[in-house]
PDB file of N, CA and C in Angstrom:
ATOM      1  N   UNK A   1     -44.491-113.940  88.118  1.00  0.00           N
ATOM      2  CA  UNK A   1     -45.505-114.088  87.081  1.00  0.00           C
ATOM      3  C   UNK A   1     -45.625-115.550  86.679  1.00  0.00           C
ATOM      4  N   UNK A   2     -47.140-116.073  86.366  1.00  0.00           N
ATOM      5  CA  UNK A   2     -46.730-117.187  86.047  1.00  0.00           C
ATOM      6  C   UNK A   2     -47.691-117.100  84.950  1.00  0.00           C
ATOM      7  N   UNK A   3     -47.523-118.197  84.057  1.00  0.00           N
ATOM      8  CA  UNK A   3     -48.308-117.864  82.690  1.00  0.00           C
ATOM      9  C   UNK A   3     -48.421-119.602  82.057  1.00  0.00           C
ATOM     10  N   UNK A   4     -49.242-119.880  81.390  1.00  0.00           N
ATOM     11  CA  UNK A   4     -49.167-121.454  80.626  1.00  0.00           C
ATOM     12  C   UNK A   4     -49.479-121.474  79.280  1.00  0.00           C
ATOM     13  N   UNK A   5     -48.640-121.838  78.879  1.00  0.00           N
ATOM     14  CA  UNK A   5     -48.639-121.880  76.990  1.00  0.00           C
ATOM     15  C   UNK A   5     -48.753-123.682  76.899  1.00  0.00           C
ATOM     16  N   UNK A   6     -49.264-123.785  75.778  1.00  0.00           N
ATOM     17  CA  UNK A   6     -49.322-125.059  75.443  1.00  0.00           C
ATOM     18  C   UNK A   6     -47.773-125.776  75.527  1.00  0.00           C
ATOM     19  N   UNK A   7     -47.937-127.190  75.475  1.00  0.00           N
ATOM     20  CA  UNK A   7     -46.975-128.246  76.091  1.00  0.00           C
ATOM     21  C   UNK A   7     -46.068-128.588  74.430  1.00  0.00           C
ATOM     22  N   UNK A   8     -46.564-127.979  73.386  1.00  0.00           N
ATOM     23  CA  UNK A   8     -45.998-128.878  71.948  1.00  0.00           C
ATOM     24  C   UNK A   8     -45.326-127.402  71.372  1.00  0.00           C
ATOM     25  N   UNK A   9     -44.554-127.541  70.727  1.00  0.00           N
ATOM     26  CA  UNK A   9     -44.068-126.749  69.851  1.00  0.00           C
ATOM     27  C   UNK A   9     -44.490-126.690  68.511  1.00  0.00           C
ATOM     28  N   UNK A  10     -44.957-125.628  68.085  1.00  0.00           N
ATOM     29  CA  UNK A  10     -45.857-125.274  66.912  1.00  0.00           C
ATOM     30  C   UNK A  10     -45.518-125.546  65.727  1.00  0.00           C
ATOM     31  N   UNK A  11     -43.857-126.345  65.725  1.00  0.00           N
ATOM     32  CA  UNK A  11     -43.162-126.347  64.393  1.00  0.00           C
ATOM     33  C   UNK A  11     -43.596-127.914  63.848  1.00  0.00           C
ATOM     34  N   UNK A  12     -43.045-128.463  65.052  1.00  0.00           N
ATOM     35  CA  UNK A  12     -43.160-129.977  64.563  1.00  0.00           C
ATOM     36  C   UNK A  12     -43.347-130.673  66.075  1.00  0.00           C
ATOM     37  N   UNK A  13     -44.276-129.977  67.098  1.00  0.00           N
ATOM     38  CA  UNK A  13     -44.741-131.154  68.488  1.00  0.00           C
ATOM     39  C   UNK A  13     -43.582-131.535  69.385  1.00  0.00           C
ATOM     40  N   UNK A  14     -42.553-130.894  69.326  1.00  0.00           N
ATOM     41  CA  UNK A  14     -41.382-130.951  70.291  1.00  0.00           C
ATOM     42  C   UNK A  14     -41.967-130.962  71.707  1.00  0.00           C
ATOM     43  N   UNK A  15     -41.235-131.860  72.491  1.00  0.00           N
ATOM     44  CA  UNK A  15     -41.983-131.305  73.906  1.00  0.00           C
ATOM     45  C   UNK A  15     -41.314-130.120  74.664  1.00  0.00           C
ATOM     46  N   UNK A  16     -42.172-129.195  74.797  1.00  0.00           N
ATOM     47  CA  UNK A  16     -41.254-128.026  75.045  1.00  0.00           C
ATOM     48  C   UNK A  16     -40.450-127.531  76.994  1.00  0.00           C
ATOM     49  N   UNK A  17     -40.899-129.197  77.529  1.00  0.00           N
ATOM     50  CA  UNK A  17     -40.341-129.189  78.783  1.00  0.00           C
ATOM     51  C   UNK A  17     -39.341-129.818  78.815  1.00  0.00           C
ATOM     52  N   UNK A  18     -38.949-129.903  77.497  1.00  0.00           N
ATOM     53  CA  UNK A  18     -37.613-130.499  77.326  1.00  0.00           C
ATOM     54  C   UNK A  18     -36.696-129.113  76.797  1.00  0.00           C
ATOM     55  N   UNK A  19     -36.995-128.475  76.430  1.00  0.00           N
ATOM     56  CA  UNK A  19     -36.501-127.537  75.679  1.00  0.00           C
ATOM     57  C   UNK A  19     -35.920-126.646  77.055  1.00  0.00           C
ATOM     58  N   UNK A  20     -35.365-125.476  76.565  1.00  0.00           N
ATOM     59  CA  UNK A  20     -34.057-124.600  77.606  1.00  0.00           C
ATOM     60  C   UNK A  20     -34.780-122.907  77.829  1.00  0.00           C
ATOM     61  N   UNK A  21     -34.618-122.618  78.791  1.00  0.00           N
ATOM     62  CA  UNK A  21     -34.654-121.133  79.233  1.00  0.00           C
ATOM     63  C   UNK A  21     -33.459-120.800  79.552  1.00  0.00           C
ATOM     64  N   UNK A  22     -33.412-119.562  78.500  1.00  0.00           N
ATOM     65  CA  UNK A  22     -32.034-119.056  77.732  1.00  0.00           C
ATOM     66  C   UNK A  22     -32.623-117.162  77.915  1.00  0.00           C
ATOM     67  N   UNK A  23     -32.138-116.276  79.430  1.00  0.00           N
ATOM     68  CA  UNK A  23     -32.548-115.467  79.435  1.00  0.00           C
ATOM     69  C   UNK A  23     -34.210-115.183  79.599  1.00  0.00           C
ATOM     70  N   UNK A  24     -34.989-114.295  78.559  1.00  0.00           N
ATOM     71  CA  UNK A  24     -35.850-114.077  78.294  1.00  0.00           C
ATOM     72  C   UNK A  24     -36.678-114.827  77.363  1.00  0.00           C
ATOM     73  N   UNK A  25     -36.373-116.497  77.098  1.00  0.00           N
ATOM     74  CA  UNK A  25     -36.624-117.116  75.688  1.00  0.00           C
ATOM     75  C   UNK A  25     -36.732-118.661  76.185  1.00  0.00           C
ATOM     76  N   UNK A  26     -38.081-119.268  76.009  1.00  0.00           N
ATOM     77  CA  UNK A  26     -38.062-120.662  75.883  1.00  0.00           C
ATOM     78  C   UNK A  26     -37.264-121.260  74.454  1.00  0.00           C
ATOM     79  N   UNK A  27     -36.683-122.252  74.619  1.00  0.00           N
ATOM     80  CA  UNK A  27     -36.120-122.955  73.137  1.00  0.00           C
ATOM     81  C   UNK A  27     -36.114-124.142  72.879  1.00  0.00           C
ATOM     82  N   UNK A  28     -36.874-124.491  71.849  1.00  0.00           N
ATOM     83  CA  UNK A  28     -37.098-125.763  71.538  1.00  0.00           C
ATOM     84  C   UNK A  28     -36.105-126.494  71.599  1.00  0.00           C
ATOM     85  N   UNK A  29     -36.468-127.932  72.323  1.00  0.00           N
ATOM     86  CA  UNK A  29     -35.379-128.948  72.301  1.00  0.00           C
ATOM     87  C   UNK A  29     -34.749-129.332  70.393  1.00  0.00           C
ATOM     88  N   UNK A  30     -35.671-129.924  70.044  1.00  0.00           N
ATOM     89  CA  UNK A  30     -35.335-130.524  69.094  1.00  0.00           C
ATOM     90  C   UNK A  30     -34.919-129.023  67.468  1.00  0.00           C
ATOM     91  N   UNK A  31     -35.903-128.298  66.959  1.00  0.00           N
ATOM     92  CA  UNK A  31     -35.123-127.113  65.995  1.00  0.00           C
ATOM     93  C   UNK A  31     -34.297-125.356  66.362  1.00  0.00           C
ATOM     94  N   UNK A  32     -34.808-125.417  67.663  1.00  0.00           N
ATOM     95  CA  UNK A  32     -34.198-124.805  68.390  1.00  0.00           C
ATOM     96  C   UNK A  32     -35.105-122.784  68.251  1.00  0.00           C
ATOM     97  N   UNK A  33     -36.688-123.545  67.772  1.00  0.00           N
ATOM     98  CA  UNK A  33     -36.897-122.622  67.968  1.00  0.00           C
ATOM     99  C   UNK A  33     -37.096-121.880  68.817  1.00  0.00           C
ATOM    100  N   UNK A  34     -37.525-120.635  69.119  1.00  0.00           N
ATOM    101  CA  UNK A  34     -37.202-119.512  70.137  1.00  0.00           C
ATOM    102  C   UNK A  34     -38.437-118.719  70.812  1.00  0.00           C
ATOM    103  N   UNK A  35     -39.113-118.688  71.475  1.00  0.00           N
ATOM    104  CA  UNK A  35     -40.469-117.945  72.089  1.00  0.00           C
ATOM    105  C   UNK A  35     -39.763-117.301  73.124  1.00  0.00           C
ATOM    106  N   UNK A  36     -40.486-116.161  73.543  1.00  0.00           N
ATOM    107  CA  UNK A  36     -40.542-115.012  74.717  1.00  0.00           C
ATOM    108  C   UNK A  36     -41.124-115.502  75.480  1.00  0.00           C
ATOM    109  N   UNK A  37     -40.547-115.385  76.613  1.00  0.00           N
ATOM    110  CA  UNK A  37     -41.470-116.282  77.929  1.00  0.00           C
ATOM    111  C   UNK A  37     -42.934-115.432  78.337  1.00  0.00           C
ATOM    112  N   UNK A  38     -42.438-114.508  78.435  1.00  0.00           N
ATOM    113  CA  UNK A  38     -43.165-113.225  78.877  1.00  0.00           C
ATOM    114  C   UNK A  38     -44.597-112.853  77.764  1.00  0.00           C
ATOM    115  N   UNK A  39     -44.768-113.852  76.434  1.00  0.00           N
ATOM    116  CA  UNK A  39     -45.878-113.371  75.717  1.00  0.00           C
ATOM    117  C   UNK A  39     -45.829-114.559  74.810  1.00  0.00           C
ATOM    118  N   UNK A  40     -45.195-115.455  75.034  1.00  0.00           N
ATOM    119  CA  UNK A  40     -44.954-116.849  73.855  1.00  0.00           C
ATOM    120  C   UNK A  40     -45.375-116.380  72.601  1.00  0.00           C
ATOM    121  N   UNK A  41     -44.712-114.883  71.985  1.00  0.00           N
ATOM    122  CA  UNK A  41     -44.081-114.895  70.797  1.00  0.00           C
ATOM    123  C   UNK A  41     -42.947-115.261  70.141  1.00  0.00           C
ATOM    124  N   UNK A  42     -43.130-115.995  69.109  1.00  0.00           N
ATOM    125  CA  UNK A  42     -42.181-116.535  68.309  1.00  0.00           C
ATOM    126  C   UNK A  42     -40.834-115.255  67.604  1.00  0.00           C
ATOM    127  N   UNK A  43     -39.443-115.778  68.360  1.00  0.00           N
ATOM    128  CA  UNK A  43     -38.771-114.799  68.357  1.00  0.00           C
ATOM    129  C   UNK A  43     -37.791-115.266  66.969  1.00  0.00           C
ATOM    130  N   UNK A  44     -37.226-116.719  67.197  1.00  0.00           N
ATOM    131  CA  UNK A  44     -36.961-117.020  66.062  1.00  0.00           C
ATOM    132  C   UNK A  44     -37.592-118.357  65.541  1.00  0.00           C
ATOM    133  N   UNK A  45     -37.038-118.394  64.128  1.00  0.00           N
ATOM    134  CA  UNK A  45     -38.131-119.571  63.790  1.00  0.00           C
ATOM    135  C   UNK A  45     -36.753-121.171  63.930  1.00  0.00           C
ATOM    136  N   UNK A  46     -37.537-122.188  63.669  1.00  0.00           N
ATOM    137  CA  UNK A  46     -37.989-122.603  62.667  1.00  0.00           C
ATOM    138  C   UNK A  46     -39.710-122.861  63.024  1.00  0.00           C
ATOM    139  N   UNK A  47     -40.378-122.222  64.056  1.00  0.00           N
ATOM    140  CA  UNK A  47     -41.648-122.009  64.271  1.00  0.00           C
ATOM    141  C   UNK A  47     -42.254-121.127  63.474  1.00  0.00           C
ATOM    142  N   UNK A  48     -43.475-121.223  63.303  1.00  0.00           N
ATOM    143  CA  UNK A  48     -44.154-120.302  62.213  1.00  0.00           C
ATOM    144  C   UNK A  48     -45.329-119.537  63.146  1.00  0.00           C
ATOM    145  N   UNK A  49     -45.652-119.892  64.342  1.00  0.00           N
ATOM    146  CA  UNK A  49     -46.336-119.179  65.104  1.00  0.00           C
ATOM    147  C   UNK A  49     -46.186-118.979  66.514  1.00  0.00           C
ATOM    148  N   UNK A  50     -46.881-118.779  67.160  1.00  0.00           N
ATOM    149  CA  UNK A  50     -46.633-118.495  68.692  1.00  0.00           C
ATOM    150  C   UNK A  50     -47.280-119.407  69.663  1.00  0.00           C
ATOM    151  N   UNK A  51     -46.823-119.195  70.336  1.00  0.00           N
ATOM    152  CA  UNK A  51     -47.211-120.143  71.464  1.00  0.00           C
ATOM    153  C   UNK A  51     -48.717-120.019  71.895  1.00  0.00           C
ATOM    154  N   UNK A  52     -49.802-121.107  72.038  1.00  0.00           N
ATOM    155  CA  UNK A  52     -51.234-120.555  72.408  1.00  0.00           C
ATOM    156  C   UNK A  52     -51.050-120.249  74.447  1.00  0.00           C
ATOM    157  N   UNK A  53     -51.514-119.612  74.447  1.00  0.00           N
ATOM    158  CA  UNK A  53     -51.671-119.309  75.825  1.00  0.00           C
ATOM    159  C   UNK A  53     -52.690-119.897  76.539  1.00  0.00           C
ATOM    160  N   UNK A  54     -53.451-120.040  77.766  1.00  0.00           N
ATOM    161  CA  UNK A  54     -53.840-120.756  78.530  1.00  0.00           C
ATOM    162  C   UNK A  54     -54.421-119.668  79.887  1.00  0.00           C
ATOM    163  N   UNK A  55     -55.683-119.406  79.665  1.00  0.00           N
ATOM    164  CA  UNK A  55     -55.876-118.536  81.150  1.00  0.00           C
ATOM    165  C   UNK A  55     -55.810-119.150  82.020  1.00  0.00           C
ATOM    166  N   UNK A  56     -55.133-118.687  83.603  1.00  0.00           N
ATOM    167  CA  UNK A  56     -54.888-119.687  84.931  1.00  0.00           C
ATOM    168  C   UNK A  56     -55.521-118.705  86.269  1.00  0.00           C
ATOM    169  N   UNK A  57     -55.439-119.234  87.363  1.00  0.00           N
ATOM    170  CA  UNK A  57     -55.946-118.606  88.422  1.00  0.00           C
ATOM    171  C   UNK A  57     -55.263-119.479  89.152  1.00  0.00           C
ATOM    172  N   UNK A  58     -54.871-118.445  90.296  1.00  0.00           N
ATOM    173  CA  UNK A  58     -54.221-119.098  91.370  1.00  0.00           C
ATOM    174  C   UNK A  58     -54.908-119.083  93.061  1.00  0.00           C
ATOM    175  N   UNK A  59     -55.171-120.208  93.464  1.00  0.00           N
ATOM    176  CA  UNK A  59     -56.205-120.255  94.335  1.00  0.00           C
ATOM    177  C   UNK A  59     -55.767-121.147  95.368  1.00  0.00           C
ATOM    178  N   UNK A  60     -55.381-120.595  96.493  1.00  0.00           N
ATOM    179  CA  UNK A  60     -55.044-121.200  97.641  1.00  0.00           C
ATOM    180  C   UNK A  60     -53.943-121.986  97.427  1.00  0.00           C
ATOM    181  N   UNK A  61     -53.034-121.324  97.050  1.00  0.00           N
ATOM    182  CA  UNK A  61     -51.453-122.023  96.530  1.00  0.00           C
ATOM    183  C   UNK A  61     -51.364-122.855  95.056  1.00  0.00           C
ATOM    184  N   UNK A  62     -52.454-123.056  94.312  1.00  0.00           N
ATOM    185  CA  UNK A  62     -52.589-123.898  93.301  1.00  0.00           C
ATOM    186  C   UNK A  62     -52.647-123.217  91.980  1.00  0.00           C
ATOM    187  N   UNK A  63     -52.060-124.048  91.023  1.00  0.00           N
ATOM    188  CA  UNK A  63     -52.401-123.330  89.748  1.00  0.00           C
ATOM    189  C   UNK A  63     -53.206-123.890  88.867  1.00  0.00           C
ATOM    190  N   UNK A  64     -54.490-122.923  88.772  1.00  0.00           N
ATOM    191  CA  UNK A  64     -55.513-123.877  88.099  1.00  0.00           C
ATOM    192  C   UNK A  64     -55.512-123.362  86.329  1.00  0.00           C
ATOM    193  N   UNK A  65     -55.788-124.071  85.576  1.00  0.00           N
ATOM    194  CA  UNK A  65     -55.678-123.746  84.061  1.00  0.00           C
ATOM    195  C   UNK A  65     -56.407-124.005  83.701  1.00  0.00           C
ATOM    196  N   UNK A  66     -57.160-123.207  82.729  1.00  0.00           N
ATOM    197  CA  UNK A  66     -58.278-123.473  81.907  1.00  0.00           C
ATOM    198  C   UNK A  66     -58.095-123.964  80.745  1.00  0.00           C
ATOM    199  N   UNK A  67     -58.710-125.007  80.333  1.00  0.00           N
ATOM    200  CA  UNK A  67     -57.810-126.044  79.011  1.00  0.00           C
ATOM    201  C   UNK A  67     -58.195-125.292  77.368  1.00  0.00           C
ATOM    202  N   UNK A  68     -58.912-124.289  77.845  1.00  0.00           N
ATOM    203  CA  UNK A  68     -59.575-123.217  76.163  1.00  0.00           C
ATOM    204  C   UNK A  68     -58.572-122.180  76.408  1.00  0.00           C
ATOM    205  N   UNK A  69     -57.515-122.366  75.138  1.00  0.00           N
ATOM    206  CA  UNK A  69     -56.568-121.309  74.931  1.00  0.00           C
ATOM    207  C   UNK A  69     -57.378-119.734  74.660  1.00  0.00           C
ATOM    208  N   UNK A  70     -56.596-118.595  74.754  1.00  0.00           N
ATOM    209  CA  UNK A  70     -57.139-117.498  74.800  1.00  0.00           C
ATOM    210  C   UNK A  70     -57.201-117.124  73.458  1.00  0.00           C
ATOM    211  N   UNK A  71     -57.673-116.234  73.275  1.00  0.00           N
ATOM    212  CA  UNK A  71     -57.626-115.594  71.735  1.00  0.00           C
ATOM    213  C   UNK A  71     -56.223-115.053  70.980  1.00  0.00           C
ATOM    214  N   UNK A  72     -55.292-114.921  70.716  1.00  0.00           N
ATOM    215  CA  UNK A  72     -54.398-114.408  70.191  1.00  0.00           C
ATOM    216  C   UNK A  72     -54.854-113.076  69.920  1.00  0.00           C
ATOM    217  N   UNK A  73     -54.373-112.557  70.411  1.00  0.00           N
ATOM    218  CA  UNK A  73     -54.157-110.790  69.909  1.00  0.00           C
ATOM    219  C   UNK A  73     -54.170-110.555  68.668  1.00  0.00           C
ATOM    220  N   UNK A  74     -54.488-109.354  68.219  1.00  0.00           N
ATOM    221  CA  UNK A  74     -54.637-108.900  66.955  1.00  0.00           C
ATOM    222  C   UNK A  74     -53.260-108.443  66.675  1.00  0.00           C
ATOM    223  N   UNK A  75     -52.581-108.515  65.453  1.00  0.00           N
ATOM    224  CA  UNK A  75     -51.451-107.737  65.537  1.00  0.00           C
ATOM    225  C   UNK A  75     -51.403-106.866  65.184  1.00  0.00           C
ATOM    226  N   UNK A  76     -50.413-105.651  65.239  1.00  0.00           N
ATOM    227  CA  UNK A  76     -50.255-104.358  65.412  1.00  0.00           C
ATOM    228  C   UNK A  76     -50.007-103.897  63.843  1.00  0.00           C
ATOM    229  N   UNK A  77     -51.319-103.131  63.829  1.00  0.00           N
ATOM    230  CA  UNK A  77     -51.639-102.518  62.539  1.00  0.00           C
ATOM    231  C   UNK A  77     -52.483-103.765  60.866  1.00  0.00           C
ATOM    232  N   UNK A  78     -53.000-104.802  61.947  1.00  0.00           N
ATOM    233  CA  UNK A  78     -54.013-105.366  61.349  1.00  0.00           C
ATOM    234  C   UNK A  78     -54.967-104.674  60.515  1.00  0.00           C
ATOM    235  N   UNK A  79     -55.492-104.986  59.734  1.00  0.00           N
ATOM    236  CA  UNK A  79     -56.381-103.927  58.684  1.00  0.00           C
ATOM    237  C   UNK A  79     -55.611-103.536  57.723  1.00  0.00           C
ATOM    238  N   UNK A  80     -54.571-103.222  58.232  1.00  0.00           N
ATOM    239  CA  UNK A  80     -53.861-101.648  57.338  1.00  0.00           C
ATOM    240  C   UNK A  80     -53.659-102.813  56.304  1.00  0.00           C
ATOM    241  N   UNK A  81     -53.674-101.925  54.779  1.00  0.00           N
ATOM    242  CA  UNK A  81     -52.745-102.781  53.871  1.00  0.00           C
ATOM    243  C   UNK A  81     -51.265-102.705  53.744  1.00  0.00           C
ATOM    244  N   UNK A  82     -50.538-103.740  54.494  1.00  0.00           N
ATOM    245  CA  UNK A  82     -49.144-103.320  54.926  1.00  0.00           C
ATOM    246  C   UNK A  82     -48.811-104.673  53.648  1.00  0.00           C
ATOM    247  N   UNK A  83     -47.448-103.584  52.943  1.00  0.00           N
ATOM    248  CA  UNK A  83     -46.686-104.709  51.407  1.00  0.00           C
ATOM    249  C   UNK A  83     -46.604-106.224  52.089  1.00  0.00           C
ATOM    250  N   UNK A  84     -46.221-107.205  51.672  1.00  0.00           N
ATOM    251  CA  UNK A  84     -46.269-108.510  51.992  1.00  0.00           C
ATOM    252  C   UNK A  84     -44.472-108.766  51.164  1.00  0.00           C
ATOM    253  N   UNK A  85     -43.789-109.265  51.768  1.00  0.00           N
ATOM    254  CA  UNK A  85     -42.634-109.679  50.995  1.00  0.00           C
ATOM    255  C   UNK A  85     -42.283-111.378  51.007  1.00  0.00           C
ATOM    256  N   UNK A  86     -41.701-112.217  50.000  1.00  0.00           N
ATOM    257  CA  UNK A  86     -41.176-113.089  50.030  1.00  0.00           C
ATOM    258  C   UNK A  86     -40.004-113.588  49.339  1.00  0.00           C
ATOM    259  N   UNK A  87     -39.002-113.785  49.924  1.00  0.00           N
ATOM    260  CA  UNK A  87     -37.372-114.162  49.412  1.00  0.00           C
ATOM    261  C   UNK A  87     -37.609-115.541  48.983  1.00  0.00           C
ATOM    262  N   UNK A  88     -37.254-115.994  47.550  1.00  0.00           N
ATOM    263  CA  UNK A  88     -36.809-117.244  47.363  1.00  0.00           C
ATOM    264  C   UNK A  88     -35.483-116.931  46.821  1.00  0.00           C
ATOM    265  N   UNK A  89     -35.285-118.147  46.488  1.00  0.00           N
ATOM    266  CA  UNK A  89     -33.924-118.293  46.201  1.00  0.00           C
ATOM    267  C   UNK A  89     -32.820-118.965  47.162  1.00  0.00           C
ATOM    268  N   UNK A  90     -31.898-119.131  46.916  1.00  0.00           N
ATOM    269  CA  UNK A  90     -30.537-118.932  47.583  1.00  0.00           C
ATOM    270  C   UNK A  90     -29.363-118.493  47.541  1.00  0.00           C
TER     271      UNK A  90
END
């Protein structure tokens, strides 16, 4: 499978070809955040979103990329009014 997510990390522009494949998980060089290779969702933070994706085609051995990221998916159970929580403190 091959797939192309953008080159920066969503937290703070890390270059993420510096960063480590750890299993099932790209990881940022520099905060060590965490994406799924397989869907560049943000698994842990210190990222606040996901990776944009990149439609590609592969054509006579080459990988061509289209530079207009795809739409992000809707997430699961969008609409619904689902509670909202936030922890402060320490």
């Amino acid at each position: 499978n091959v797939r192309a997510y953008q080159a920066k990390c969503p937290h703070a522009g890390a270059p993420l070809e510096q960063g480590a494949i750890c299993g099932d998980r790209l990881v940022c060089p520099w905060h060590k955040a965490a994406f799924n290779l397989a869907s560049g969702k943000m698994c842990e933070p210190l990222a606040l979103a996901d990776l944009k994706q990149y439609p590609l085609r592969i054509e006579e051995g080459r990988v061509l990329v289209n530079p207009k990221a795809m739409s992000a998916a809707a997430p699961i159970g969008s609409g619904a009014a689902a509670p909202v929580y936030v922890v402060l403190g320490g």
